[in-house]
C-alpha atoms as a PDB file:
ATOM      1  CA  UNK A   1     -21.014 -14.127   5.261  1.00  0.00           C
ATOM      2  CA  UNK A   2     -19.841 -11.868   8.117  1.00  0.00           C
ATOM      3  CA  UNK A   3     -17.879  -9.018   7.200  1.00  0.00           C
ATOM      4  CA  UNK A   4     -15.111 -10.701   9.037  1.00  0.00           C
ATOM      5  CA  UNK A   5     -15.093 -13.211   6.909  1.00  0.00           C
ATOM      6  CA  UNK A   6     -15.232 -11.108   3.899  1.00  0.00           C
ATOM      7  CA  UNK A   7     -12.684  -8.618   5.087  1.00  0.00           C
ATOM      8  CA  UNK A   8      -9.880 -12.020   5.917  1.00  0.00           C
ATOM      9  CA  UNK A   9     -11.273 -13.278   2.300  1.00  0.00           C
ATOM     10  CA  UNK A  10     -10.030 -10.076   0.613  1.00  0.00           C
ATOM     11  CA  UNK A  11      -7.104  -9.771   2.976  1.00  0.00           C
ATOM     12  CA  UNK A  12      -5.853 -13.126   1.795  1.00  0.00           C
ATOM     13  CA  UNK A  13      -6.559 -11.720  -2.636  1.00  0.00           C
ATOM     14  CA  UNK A  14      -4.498  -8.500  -1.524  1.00  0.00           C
ATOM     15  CA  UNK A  15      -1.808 -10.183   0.144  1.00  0.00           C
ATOM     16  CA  UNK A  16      -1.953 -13.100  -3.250  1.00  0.00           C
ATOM     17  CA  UNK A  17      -1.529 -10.040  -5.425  1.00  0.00           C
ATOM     18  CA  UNK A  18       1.053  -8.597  -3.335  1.00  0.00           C
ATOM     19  CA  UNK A  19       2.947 -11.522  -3.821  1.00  0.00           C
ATOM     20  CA  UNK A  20       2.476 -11.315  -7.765  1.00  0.00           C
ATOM     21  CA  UNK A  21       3.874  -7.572  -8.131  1.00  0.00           C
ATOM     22  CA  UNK A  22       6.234  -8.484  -6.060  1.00  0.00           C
ATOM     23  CA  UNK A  23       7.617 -11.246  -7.960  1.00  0.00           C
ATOM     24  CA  UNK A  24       6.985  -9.406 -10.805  1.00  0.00           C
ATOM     25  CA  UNK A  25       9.095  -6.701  -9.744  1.00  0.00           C
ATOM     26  CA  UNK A  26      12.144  -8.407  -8.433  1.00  0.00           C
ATOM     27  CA  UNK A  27      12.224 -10.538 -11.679  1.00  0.00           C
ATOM     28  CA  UNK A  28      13.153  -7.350 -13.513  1.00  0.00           C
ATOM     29  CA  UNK A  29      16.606  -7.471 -11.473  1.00  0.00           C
ATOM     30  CA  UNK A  30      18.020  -6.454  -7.856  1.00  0.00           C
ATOM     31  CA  UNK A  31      17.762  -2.803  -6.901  1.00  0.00           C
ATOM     32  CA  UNK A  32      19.730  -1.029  -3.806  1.00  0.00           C
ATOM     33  CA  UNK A  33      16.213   0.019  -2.753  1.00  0.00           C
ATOM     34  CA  UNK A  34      13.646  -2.784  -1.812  1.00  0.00           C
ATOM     35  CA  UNK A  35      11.592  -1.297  -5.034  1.00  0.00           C
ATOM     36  CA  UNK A  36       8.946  -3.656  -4.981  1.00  0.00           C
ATOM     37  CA  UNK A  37       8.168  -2.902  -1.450  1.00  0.00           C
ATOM     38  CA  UNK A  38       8.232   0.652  -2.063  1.00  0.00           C
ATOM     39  CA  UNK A  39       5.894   0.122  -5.265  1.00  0.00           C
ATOM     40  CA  UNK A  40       3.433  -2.333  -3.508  1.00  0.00           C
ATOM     41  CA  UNK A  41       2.659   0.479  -0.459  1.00  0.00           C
ATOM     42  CA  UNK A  42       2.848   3.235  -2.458  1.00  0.00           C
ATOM     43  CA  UNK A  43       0.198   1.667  -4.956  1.00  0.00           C
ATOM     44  CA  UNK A  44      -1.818   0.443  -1.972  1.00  0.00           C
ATOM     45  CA  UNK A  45      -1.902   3.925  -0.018  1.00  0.00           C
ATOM     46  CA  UNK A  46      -3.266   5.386  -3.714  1.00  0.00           C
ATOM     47  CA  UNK A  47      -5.807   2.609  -3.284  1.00  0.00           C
ATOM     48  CA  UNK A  48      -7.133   3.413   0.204  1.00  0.00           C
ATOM     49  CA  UNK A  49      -7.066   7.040  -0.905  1.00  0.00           C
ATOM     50  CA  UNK A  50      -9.516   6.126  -3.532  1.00  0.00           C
ATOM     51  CA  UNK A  51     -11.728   4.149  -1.419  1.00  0.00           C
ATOM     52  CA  UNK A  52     -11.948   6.631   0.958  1.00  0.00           C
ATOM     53  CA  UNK A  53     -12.375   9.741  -1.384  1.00  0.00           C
ATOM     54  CA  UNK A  54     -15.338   7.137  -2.691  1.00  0.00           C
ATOM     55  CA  UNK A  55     -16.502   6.527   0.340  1.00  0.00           C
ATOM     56  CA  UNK A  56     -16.503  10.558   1.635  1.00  0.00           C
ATOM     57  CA  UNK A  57     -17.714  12.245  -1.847  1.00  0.00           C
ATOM     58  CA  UNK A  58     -19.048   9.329  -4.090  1.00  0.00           C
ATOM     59  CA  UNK A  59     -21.167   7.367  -1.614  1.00  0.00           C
ATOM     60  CA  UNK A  60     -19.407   4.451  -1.644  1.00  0.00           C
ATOM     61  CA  UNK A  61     -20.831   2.777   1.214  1.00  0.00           C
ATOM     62  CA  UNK A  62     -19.042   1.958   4.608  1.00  0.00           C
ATOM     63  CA  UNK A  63     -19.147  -1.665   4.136  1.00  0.00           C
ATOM     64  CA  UNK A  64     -16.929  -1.521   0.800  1.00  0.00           C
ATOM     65  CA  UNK A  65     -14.432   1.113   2.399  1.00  0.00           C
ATOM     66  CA  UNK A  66     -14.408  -1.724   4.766  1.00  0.00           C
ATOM     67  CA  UNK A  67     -13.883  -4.612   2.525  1.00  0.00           C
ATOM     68  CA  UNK A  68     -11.460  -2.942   0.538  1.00  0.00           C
ATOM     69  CA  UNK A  69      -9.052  -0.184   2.469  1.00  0.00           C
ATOM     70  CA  UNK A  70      -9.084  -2.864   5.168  1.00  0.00           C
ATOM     71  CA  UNK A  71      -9.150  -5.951   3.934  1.00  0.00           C
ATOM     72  CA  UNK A  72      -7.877  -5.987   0.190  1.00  0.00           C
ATOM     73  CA  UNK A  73      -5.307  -3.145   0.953  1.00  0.00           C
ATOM     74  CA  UNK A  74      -4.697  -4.273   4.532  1.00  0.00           C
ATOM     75  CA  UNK A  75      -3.472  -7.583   2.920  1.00  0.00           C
ATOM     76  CA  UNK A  76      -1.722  -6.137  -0.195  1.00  0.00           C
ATOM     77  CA  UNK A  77       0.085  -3.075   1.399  1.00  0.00           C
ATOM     78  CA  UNK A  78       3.132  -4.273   3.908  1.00  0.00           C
ATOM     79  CA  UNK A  79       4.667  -1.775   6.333  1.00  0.00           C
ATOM     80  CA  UNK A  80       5.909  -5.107   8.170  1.00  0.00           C
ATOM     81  CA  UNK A  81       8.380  -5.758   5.344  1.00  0.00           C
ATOM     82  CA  UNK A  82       9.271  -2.045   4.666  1.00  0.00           C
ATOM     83  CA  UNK A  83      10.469  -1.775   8.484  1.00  0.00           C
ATOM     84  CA  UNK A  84      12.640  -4.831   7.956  1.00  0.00           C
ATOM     85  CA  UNK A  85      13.877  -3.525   4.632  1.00  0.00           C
ATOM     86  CA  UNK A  86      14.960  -0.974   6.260  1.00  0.00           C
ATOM     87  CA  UNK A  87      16.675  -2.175   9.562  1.00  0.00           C
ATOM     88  CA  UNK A  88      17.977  -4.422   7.473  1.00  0.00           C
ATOM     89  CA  UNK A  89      19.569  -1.942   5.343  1.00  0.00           C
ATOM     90  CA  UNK A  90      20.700   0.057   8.290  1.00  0.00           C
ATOM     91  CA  UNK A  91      22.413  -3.117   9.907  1.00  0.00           C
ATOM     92  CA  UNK A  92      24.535  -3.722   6.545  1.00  0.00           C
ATOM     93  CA  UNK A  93      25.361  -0.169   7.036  1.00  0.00           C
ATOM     94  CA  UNK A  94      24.189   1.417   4.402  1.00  0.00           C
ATOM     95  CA  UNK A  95      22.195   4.006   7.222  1.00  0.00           C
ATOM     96  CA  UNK A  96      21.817   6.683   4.145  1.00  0.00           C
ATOM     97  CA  UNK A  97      19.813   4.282   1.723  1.00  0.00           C
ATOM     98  CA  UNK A  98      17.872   3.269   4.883  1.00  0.00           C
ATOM     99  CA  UNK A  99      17.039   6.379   6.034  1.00  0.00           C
ATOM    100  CA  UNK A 100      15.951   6.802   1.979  1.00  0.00           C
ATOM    101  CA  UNK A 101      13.676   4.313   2.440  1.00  0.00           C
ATOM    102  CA  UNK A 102      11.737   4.711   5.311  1.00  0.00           C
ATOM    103  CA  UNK A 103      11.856   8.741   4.651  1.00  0.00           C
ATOM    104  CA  UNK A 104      11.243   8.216   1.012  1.00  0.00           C
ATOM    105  CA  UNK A 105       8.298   5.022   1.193  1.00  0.00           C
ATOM    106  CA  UNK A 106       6.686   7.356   3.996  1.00  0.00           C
ATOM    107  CA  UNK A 107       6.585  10.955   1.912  1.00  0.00           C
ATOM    108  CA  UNK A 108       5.713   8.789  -1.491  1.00  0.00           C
ATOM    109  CA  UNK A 109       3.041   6.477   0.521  1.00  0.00           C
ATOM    110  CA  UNK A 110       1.342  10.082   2.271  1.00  0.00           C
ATOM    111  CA  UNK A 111       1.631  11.461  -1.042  1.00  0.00           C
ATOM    112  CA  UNK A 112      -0.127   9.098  -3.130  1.00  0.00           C
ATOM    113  CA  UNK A 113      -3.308   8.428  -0.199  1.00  0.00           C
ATOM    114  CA  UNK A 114      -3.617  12.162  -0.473  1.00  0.00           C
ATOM    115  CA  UNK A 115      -3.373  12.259  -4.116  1.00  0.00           C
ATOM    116  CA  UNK A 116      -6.474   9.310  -4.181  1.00  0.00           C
ATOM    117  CA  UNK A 117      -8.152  11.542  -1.720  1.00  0.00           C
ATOM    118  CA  UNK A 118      -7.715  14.802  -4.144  1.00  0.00           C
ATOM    119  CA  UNK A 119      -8.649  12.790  -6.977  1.00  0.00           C
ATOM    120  CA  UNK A 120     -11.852  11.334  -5.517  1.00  0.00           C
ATOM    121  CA  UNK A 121     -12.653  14.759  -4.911  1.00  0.00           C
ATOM    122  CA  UNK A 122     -12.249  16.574  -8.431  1.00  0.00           C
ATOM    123  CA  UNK A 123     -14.866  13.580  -9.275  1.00  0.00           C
ATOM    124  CA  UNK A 124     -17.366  15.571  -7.517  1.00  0.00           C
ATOM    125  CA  UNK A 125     -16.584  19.279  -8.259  1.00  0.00           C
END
């Protein structure tokens, strides 16, 4: 199998699960925040942090960074939605939980890829 093929198969599992949490999440009740959104890329950027940390200090060769930052996470993570949530927010007017959202889903996604990165790293030291 190509690694195209590979990377659209896991594309289409991470964007499956992403549709699970995210069902799973809005079943709990409606939010002012699009919290399963927020929770689905914020998860996802801990993810790629991981594979990368693995990738840089564990060895984890290029081919599963591949596979799995790009096509699991690329499917499961969803910046598309998160820039609707938010216009859409901003259009109803609520501009301050909009701003929330893209200021807070950008900080808490940086946050958590950096955090995967650090942890990756304490693995080694």
């Amino acid at each position: 199998m190509t690694h195209a093929l590979l990377v659209a198969v896991l594309g289409g599992l991470g964007a499956a699960t992403r549709f699970w949490v995210d069902g799973a999440i809005r079943a709990r009740g409606r939010t002012v925040l699009p919290v399963a959104t927020i929770t689905i890329n914020v998860t996802g950027s801990l993810l790629i942090g991981l594979v990368v940390g693995a990738h840089l200090h564990l060895g984890l060769p290029a081919t599963w960074q591949l596979l799995l930052a790009t096509g699991f996470c690329g499917g499961y993570t969803t910046f598309s939605a998160a820039a609707v949530e938010t216009v859409r927010l901003a259009q109803t007017g609520d501009r301050a939980r909009a701003l929330a959202n893209l200021a807070g889903t950008m900080l808490l996604a940086v946050a958590a890829a950096a955090a995967g990165l650090g942890l990756t790293a304490l693995w080694v030291a």
